[in-house]
N, C-alpha and C. Protein backbone atom coordinates (compact mmCIF):
# COMPACT_ATOMS: atom_id res chain seq x y z
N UNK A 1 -55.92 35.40 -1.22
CA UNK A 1 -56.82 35.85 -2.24
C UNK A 1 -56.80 37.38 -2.25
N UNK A 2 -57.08 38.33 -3.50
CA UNK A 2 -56.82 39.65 -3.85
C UNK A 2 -57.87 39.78 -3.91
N UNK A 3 -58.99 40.91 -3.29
CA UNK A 3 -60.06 41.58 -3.57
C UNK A 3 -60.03 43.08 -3.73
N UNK A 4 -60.89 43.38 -4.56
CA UNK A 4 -60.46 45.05 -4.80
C UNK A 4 -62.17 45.22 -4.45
N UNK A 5 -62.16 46.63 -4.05
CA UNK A 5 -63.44 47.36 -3.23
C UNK A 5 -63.31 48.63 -3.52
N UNK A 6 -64.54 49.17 -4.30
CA UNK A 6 -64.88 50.09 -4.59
C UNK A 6 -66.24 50.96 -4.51
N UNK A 7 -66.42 52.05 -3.87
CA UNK A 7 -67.62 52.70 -2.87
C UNK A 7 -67.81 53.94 -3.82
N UNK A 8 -69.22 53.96 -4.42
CA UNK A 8 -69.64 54.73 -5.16
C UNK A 8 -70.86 55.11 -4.36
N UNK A 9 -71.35 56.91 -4.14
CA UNK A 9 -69.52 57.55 -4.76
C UNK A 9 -68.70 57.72 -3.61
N UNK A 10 -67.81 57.58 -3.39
CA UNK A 10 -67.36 57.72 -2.40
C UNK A 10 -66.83 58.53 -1.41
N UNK A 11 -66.61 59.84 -1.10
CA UNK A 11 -66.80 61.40 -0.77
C UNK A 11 -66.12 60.60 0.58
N UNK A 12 -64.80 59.89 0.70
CA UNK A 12 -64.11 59.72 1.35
C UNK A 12 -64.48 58.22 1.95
N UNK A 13 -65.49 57.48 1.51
CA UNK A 13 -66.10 56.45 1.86
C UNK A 13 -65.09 54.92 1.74
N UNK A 14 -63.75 55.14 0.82
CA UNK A 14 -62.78 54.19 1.15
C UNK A 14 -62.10 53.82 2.07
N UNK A 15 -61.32 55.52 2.29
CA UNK A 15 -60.87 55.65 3.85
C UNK A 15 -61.28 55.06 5.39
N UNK A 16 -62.81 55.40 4.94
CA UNK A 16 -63.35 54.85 6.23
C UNK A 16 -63.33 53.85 6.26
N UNK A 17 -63.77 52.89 5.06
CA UNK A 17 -64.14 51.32 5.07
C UNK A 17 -62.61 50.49 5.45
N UNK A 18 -62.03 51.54 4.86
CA UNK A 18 -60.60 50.71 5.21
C UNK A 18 -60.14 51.08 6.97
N UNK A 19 -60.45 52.12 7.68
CA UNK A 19 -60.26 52.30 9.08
C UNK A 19 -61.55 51.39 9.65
N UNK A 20 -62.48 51.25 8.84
CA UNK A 20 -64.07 50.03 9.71
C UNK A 20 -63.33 49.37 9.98
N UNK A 21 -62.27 48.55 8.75
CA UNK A 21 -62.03 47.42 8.79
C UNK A 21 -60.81 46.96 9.52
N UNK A 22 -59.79 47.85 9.41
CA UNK A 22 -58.83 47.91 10.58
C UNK A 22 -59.54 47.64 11.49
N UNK A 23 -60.44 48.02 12.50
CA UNK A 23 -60.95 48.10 13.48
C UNK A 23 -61.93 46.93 13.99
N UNK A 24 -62.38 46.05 12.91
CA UNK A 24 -62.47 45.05 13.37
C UNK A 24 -62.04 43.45 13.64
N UNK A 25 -61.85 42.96 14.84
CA UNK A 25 -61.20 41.88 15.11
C UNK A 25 -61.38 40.94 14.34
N UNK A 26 -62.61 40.58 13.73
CA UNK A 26 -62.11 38.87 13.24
C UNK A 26 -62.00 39.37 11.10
N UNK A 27 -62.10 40.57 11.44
CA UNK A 27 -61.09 41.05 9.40
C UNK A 27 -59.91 41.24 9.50
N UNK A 28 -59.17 42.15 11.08
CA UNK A 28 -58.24 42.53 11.09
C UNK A 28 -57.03 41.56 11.18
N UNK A 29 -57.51 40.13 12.04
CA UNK A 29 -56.85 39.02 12.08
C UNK A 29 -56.16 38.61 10.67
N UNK A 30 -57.18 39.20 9.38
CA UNK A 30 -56.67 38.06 7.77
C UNK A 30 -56.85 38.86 6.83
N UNK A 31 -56.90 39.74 7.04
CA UNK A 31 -56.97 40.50 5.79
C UNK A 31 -55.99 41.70 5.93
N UNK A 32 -55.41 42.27 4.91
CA UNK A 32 -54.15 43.50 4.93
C UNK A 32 -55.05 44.48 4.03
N UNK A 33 -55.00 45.65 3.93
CA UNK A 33 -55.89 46.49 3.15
C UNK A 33 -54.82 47.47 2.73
N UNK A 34 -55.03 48.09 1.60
CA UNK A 34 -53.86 49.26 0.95
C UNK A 34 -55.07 50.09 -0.10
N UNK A 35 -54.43 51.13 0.19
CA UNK A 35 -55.60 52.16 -0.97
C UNK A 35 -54.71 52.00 -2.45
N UNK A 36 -55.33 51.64 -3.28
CA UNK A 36 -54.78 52.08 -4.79
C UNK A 36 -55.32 52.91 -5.39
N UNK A 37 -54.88 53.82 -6.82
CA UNK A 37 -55.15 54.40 -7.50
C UNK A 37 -55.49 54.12 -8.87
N UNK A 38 -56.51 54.02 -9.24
CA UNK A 38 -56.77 53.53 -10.95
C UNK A 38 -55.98 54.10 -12.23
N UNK A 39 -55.52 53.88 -13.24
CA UNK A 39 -55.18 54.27 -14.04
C UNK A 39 -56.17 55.43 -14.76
N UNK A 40 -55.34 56.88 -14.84
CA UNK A 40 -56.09 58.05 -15.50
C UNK A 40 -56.92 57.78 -16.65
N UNK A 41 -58.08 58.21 -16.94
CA UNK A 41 -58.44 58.45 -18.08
C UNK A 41 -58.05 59.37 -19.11
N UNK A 42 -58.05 59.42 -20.51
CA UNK A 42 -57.67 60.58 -20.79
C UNK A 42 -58.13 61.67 -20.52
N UNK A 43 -57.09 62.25 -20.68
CA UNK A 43 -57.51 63.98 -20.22
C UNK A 43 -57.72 64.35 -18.49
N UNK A 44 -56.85 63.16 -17.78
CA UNK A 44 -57.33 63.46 -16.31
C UNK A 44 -55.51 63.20 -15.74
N UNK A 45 -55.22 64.32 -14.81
CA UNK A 45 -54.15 64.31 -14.67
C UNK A 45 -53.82 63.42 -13.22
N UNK A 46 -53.15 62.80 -13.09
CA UNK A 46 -52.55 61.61 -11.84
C UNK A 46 -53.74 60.25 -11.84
N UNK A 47 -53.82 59.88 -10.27
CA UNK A 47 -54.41 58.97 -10.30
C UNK A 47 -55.20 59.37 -8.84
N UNK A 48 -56.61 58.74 -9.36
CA UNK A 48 -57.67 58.81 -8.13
C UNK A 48 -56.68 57.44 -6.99
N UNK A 49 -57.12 57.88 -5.72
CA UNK A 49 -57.37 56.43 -4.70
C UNK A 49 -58.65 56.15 -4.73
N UNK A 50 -59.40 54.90 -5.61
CA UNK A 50 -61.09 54.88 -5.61
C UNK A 50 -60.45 53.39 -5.63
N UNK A 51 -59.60 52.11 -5.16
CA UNK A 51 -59.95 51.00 -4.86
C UNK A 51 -59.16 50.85 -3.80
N UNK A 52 -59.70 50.13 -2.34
CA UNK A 52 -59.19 49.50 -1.66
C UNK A 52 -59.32 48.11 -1.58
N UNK A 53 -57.82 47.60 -2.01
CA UNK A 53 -56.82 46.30 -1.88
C UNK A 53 -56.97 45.44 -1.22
N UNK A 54 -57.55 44.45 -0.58
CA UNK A 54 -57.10 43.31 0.32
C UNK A 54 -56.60 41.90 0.16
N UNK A 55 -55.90 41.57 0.77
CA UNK A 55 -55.33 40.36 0.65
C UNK A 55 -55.89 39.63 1.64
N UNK A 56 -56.28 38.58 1.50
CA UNK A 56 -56.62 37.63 2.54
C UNK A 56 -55.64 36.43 3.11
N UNK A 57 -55.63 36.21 4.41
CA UNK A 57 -54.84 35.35 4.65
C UNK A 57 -55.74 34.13 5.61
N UNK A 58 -54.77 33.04 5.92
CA UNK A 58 -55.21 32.00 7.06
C UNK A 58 -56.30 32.74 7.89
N UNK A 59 -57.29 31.74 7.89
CA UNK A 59 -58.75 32.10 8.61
C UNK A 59 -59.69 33.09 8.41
N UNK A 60 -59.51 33.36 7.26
CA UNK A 60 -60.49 34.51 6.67
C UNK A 60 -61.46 33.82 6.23
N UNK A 61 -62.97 34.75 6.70
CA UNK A 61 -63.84 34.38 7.06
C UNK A 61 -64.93 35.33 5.95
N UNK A 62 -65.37 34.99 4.52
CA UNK A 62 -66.40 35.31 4.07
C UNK A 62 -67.49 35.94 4.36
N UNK A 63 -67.95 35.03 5.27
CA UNK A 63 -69.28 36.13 6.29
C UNK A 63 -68.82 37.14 7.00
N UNK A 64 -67.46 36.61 7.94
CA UNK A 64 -67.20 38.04 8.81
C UNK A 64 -67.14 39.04 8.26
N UNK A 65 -66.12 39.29 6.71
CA UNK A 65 -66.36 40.26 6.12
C UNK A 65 -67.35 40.80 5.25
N UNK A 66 -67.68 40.09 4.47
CA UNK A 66 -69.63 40.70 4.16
C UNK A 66 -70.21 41.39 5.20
N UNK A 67 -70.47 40.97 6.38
CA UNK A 67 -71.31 41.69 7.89
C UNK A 67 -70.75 42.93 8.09
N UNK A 68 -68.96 42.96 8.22
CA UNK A 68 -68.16 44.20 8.65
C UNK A 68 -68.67 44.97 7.04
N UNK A 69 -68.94 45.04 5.97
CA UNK A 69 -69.13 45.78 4.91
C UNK A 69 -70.57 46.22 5.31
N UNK A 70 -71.56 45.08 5.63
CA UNK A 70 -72.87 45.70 5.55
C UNK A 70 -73.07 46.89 6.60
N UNK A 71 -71.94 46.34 7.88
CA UNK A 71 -72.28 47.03 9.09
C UNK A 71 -71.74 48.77 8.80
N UNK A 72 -70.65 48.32 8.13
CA UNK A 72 -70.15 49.90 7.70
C UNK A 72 -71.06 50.49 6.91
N UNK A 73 -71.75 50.11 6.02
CA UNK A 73 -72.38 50.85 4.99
C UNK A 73 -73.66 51.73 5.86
N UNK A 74 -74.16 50.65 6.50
CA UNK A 74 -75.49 51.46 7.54
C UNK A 74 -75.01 52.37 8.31
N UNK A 75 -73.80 52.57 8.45
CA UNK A 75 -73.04 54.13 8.99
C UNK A 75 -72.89 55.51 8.29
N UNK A 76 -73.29 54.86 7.10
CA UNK A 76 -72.86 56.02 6.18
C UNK A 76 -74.53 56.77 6.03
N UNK A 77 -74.46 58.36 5.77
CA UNK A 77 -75.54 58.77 5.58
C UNK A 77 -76.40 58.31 4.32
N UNK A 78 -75.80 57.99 3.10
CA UNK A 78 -75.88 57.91 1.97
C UNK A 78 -76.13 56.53 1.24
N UNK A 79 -75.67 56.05 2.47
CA UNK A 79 -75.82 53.90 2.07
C UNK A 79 -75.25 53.84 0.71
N UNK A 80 -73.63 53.97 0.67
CA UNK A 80 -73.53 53.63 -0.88
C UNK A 80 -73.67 52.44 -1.73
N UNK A 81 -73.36 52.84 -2.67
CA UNK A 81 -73.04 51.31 -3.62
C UNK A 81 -71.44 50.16 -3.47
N UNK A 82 -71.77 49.29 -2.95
CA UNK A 82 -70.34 48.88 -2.34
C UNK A 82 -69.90 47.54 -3.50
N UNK A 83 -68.85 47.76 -4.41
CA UNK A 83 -68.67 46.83 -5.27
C UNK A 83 -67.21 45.47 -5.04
N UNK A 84 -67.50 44.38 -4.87
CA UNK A 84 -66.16 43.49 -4.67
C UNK A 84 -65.67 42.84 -5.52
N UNK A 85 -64.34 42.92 -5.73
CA UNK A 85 -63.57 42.29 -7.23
C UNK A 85 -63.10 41.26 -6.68
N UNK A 86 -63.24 40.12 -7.68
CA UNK A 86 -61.82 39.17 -7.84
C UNK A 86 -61.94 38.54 -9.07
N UNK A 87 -60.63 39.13 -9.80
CA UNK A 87 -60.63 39.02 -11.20
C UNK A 87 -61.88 39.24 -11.92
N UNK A 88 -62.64 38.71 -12.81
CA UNK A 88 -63.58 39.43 -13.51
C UNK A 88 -64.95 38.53 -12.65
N UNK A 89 -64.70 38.53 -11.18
CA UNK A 89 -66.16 38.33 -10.41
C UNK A 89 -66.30 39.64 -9.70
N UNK A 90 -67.22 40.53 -10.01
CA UNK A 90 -68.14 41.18 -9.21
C UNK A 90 -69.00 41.04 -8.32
N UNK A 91 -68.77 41.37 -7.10
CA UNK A 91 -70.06 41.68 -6.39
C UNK A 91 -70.93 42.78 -5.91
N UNK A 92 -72.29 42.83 -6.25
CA UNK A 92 -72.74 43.88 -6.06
C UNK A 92 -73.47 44.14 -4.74
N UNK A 93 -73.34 45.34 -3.48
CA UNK A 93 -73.83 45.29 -2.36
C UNK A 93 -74.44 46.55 -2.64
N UNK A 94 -76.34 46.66 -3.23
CA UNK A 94 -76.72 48.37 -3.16
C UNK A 94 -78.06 48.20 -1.89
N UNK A 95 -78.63 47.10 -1.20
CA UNK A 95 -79.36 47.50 -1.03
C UNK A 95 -79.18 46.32 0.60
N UNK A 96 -78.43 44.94 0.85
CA UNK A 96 -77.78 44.42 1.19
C UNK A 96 -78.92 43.36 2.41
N UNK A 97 -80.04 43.15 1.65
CA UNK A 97 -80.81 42.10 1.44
C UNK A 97 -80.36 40.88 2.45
N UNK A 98 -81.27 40.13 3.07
CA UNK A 98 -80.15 39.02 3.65
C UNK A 98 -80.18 37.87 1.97
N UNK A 99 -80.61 38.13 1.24
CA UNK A 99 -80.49 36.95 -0.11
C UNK A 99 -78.98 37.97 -0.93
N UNK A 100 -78.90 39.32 -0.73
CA UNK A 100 -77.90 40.11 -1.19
C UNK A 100 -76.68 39.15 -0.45
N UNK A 101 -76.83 39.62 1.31
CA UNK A 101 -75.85 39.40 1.68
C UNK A 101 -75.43 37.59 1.72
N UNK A 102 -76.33 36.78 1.62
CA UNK A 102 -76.14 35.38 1.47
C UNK A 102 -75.23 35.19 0.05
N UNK A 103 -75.70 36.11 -1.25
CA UNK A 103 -74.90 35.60 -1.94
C UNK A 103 -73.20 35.84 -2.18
N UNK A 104 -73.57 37.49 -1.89
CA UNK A 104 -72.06 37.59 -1.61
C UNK A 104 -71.22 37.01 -0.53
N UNK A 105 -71.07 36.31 0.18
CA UNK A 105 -70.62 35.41 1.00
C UNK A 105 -70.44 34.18 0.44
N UNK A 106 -71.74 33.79 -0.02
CA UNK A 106 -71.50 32.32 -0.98
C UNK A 106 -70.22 32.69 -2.39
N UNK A 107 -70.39 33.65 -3.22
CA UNK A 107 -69.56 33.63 -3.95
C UNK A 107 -68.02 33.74 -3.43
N UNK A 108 -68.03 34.84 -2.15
CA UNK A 108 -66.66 34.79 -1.69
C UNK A 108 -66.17 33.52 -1.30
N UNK A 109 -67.05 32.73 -0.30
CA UNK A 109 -66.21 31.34 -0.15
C UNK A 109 -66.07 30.23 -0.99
N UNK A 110 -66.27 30.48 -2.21
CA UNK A 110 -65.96 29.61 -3.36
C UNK A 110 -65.05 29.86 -4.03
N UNK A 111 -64.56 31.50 -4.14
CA UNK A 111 -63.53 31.89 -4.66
C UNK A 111 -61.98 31.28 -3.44
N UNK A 112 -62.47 31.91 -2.45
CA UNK A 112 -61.42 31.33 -1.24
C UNK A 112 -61.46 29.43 -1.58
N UNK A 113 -62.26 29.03 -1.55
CA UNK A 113 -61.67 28.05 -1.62
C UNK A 113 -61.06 27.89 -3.11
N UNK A 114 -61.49 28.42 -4.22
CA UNK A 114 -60.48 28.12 -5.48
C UNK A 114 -59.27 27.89 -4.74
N UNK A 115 -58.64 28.98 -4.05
CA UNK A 115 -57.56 29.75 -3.65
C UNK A 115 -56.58 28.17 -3.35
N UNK A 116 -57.59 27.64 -1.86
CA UNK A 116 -56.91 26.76 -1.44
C UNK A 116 -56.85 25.62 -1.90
N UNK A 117 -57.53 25.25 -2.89
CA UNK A 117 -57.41 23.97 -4.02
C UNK A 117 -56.21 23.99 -5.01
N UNK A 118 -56.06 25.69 -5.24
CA UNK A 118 -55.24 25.63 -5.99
C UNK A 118 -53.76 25.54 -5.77
């Protein structure tokens, strides 16, 4: 499964989430992470890195990663806005609630399982 992650604003806040996440054992086991760059707007020259990429593989774990996101975010001075893609599902993490974090978990393992039904 492809998730895209995006940290508003982020004043280097991808980088890190993507070294959190390296760094922890049961994300680092299934998930691969890559920084991308969005397509320019007009009038803006190259491309930002404002989404980090993951792929999920065998034994990836919904909750583990929701927790490793919430746990990173309470690191940050600023507690950002932490957003998760897959295809046109959003998830929104601003304030990360245990009913926040219950749902984003519930939506992720429904999408994972699309994955493996399909």
């Amino acid at each position: 499964m492809r998730l895209e992650v995006h940290v508003e604003p982020d004043a280097g806040g991808l980088r890190s989430l993507q070294s959190w996440l390296r760094s922890d054992p049961d994300v680092r086991r299934s998930v691969t992470t890559e920084m991308r760059g969005s397509v320019p707007q007009p009038g803006e020259m190259g491309t930002a890195l404002d989404v980090l990429q993951l792929v999920t593989g065998n034994g990836w774990s919904a909750a583990s990663f929701v927790l490793a996101l919430v746990a990173w975010r309470q690191t940050r001075p600023q507690r950002p806005r932490v957003e998760i893609r897959r295809g046109d599902t959003a998830i929104v993490l601003t304030d990360c609630s245990p009913e926040e974090i219950e749902r984003a978990t519930r939506v992720l393992d429904a999408a994972a399982d699309e994955d493996r039904d399909a």
